[in-house]
C-alpha atoms as a PDB file:
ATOM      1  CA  UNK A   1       0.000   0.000   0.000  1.00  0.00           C
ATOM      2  CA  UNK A   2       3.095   2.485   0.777  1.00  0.00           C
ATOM      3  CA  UNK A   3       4.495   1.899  -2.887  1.00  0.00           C
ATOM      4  CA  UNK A   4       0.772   2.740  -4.339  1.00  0.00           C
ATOM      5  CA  UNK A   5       0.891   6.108  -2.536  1.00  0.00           C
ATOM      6  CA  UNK A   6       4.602   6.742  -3.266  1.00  0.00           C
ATOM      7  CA  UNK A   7       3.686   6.494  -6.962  1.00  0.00           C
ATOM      8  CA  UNK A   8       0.639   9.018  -6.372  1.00  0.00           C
ATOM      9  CA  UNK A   9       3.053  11.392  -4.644  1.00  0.00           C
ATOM     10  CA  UNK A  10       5.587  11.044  -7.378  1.00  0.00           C
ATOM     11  CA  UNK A  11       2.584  11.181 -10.521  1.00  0.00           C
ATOM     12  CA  UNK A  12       1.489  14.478  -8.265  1.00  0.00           C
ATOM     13  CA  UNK A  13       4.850  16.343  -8.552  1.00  0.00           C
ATOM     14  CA  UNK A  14       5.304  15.292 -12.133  1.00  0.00           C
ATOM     15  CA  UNK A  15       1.819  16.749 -12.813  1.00  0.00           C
ATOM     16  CA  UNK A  16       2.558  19.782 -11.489  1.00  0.00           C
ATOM     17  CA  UNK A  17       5.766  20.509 -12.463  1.00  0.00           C
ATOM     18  CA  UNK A  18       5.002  19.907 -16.188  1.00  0.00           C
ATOM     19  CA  UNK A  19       1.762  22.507 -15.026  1.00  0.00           C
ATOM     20  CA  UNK A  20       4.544  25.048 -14.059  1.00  0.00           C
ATOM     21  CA  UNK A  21       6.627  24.613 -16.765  1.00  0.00           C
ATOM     22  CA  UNK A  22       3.878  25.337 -19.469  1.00  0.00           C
ATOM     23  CA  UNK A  23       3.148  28.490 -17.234  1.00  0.00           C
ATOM     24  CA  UNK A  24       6.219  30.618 -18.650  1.00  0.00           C
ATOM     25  CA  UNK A  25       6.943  29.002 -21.996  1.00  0.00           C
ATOM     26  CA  UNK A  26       3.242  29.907 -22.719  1.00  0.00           C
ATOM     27  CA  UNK A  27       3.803  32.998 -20.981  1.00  0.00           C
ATOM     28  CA  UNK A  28       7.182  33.119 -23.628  1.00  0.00           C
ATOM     29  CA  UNK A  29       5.375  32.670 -26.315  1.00  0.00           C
ATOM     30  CA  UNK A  30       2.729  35.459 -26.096  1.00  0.00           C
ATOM     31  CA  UNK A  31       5.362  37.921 -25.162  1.00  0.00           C
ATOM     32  CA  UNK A  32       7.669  36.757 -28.070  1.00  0.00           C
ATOM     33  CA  UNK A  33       4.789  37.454 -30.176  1.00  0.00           C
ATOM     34  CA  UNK A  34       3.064  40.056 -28.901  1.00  0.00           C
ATOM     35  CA  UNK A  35       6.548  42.271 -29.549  1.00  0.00           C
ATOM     36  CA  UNK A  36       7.375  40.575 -32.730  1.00  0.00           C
ATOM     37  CA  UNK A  37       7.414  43.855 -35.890  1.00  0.00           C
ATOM     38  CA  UNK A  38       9.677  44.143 -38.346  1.00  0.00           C
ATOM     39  CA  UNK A  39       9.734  47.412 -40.793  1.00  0.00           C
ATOM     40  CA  UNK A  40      11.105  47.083 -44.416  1.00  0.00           C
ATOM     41  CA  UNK A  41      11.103  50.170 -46.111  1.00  0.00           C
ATOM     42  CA  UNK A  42      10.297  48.236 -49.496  1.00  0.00           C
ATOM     43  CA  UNK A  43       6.829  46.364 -48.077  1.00  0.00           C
ATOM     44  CA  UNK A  44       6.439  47.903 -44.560  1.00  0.00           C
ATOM     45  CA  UNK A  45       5.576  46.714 -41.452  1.00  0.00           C
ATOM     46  CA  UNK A  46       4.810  43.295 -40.326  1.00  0.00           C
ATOM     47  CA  UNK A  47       3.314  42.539 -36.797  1.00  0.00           C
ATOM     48  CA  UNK A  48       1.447  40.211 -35.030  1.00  0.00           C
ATOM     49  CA  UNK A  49      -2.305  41.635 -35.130  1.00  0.00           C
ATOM     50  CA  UNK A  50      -1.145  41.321 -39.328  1.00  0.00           C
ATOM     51  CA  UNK A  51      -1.907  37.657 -39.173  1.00  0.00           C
ATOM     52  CA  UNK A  52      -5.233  35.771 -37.349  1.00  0.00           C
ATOM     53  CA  UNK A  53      -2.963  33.021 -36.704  1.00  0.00           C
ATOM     54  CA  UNK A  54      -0.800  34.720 -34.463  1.00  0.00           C
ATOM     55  CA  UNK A  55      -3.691  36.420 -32.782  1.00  0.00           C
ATOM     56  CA  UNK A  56      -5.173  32.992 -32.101  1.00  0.00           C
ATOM     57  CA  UNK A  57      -1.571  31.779 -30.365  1.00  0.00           C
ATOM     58  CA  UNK A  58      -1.612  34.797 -28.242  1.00  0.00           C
ATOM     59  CA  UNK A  59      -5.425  33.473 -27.327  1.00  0.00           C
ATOM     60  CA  UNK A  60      -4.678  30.094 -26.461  1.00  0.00           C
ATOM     61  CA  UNK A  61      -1.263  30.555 -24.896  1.00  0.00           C
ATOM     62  CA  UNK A  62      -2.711  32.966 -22.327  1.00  0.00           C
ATOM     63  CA  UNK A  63      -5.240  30.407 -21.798  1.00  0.00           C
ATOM     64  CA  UNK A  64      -3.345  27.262 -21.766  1.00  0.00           C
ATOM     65  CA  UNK A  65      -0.639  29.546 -18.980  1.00  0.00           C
ATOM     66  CA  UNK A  66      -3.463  30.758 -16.923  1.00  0.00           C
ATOM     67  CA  UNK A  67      -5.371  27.004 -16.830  1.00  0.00           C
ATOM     68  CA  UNK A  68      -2.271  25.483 -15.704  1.00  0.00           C
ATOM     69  CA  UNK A  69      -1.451  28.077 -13.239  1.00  0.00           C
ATOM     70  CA  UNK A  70      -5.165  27.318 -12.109  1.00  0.00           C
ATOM     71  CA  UNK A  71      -4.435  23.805 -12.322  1.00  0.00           C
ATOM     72  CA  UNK A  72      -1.332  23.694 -10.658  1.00  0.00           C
ATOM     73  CA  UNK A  73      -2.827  25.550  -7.457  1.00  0.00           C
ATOM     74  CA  UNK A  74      -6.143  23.591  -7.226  1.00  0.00           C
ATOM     75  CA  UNK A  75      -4.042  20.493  -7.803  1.00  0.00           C
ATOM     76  CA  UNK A  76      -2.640  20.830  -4.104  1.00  0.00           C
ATOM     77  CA  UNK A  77      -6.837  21.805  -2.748  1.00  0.00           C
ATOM     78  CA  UNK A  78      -7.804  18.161  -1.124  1.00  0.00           C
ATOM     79  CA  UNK A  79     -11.242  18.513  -2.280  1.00  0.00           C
ATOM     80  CA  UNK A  80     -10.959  19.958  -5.668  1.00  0.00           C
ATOM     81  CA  UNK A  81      -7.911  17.222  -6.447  1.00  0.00           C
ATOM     82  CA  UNK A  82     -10.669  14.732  -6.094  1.00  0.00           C
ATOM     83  CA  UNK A  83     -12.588  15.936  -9.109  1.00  0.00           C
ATOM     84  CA  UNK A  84     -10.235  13.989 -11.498  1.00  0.00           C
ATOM     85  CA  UNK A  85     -12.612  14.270 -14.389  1.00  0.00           C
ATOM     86  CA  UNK A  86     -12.572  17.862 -14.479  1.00  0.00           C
ATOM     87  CA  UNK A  87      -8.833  17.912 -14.960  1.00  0.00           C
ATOM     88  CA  UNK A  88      -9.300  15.115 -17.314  1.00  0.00           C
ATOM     89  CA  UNK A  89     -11.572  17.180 -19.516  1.00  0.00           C
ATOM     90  CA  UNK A  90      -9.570  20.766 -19.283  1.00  0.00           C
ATOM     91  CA  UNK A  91      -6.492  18.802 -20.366  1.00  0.00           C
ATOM     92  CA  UNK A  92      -7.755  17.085 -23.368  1.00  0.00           C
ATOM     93  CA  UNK A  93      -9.598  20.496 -23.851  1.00  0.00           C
ATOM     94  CA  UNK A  94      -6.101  22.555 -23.623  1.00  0.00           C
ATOM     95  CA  UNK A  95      -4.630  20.333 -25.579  1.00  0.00           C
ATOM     96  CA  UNK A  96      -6.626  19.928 -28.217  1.00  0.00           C
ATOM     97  CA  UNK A  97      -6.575  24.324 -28.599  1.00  0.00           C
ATOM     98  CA  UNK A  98      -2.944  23.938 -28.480  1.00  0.00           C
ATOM     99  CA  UNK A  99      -2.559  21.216 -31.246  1.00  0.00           C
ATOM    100  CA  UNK A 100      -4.746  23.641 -33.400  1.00  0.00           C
ATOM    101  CA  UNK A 101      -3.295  27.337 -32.670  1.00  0.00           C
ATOM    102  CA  UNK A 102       0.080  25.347 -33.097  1.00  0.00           C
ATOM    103  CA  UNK A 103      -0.830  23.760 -36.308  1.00  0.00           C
ATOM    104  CA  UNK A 104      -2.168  27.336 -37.985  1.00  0.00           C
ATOM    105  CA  UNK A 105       0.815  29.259 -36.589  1.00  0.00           C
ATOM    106  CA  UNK A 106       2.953  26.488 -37.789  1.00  0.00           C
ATOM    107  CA  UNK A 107       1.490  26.823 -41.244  1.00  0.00           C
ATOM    108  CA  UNK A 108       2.119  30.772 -41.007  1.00  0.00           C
ATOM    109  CA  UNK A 109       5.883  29.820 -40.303  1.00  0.00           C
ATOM    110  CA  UNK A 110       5.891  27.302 -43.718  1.00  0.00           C
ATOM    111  CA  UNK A 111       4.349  30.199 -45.659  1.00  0.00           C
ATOM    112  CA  UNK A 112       6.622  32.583 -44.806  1.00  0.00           C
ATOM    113  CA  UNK A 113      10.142  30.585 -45.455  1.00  0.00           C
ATOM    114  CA  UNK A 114       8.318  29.269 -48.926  1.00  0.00           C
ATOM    115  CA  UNK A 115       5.784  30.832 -49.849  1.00  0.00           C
ATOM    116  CA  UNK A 116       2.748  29.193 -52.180  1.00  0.00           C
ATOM    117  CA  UNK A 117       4.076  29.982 -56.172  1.00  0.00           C
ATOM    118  CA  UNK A 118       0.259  28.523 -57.136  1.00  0.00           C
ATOM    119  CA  UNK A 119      -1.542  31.398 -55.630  1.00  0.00           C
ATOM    120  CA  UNK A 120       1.613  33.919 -56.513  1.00  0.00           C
ATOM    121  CA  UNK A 121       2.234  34.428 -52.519  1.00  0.00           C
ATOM    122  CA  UNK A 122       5.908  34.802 -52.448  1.00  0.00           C
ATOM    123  CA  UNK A 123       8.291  33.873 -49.381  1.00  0.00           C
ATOM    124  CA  UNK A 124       8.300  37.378 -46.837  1.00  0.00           C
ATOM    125  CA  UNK A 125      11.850  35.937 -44.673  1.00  0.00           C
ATOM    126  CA  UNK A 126      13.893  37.076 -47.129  1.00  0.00           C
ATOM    127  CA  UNK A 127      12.643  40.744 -46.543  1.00  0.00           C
ATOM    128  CA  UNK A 128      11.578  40.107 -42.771  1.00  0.00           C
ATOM    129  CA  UNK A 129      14.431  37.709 -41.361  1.00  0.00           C
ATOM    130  CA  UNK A 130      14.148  39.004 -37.968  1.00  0.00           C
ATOM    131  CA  UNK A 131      10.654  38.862 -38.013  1.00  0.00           C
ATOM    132  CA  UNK A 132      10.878  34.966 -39.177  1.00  0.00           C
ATOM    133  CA  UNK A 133      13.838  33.854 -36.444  1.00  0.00           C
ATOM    134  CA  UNK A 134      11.122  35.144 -33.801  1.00  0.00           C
ATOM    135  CA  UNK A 135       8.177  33.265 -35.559  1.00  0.00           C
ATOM    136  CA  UNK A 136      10.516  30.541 -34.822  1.00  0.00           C
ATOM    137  CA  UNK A 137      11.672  30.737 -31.316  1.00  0.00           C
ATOM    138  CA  UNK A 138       7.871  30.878 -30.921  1.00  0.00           C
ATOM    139  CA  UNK A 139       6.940  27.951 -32.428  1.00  0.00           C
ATOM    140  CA  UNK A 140       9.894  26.030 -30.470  1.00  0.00           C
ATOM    141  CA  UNK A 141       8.342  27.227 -27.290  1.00  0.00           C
ATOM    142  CA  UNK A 142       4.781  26.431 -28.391  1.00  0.00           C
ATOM    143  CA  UNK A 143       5.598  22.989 -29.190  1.00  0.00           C
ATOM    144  CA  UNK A 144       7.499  22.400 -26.367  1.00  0.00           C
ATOM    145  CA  UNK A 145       4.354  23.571 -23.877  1.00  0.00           C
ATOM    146  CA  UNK A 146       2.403  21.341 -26.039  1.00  0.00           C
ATOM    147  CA  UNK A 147       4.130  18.117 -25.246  1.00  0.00           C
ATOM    148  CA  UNK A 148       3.831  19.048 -21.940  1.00  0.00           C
ATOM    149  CA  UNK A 149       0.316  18.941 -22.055  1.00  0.00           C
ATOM    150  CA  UNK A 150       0.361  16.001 -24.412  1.00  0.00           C
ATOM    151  CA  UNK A 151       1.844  14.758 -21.007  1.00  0.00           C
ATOM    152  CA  UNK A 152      -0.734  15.757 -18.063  1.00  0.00           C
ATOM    153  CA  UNK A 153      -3.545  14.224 -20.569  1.00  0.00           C
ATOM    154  CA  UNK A 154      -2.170  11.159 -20.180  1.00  0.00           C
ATOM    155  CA  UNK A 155      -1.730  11.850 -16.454  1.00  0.00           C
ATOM    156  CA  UNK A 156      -4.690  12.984 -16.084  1.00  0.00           C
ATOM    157  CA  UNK A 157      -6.575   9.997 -17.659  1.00  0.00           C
ATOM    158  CA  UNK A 158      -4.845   7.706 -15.680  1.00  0.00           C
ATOM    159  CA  UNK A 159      -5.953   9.158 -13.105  1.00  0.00           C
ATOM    160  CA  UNK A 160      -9.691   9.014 -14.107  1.00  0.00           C
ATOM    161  CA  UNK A 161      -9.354   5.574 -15.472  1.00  0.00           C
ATOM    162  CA  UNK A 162      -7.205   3.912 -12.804  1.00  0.00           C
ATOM    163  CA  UNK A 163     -10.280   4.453 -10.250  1.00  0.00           C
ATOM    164  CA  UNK A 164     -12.358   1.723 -12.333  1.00  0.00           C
ATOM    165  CA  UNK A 165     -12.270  -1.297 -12.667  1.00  0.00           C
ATOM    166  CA  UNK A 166     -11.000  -2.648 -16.313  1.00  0.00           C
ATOM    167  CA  UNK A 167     -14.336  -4.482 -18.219  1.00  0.00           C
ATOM    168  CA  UNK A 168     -14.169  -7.900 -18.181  1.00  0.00           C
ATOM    169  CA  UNK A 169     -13.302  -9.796 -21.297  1.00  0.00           C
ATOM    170  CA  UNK A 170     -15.538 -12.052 -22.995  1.00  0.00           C
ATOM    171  CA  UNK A 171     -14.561 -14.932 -21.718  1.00  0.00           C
ATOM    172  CA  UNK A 172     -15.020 -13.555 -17.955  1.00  0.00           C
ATOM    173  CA  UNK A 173     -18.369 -12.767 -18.998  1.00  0.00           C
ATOM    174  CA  UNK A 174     -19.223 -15.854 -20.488  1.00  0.00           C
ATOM    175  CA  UNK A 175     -17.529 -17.813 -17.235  1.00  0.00           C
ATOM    176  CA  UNK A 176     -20.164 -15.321 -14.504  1.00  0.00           C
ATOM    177  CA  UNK A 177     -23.047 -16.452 -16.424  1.00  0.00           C
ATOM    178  CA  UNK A 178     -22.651 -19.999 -16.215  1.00  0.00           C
END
């Protein structure tokens, strides 16, 4: 019985340290791109309220930093830690807004290294390099807080799932009526 609640101590930290490490890379991220212009004199200036993508990684990285800072706190509440589904559904939730902001931003990135030569949209890093290298430390940081929450939803459903019994098989079934 000690080693069972060992393990729950140890799944606990893990939980929230990944939780406090999503807090500033999230918190990295919207900063990054909040401040992220670039003026050319040729084109002009590029910032972040330019492109809906961005604006929607700004969204759901404040989010995803201000859930897990929620998370993290209520995590160590006895009676809220209970309530294993909720974190179970905010987690999936989370991460599920993360894989999407990071998938649009990351197609922002593609676009603006290669452009698309079908619709005559040509590559902008050539003329906005500094502007790109920070769309990239971004993405790093966005992908990075995504794993981690890739991680407490698979925490978090073991925790939900590990408090039920597993169905029985087929054969069990079979063997109870008989």
């Amino acid at each position: 019985m000690m080693i069972l609640g060992e393990n729950v101590n140890t799944l606990k930290v893990i939980d929230s340290s990944l939780r406090l490490i999503v807090v500033p890379l999230s918190l990295g991220s919207t900063w990054l791109t909040l401040t992220n212009h670039q003026n050319n004199e040729m084109y002009g200036n590029i910032e972040f309220s330019n492109l809906k993508g961005l604006k929607f990684l700004v969204s759901i990285s404040a989010i995803s930093a201000g859930y897990a800072l929620v998370a993290v706190i209520s995590s160590w509440v006895k009676n809220l830690m209970n309530k294993a589904w909720i974190f179970f559904v905010c987690d999936q939730v989370v991460a599920y807004l993360m894989v999407a902001s990071g998938g649009s931003f990351g197609e922002i990135v593609y676009l603006a290294y290669n452009g698309n030569p079908k619709v005559t949209w040509s590559e902008a890093c050539s003329s906005y390099g500094r502007f790109c290298g920070r769309l990239n430390l971004i993405l790093a940081l966005h992908l990075i807080a995504l794993l981690c929450f890739f991680l407490l939803s698979l925490i978090s459903a073991f925790r939900v799932f590990t408090r039920y019994e597993p169905p029985l098989s087929s054969k069990e079934v079979e063997d109870e009526r008989t």
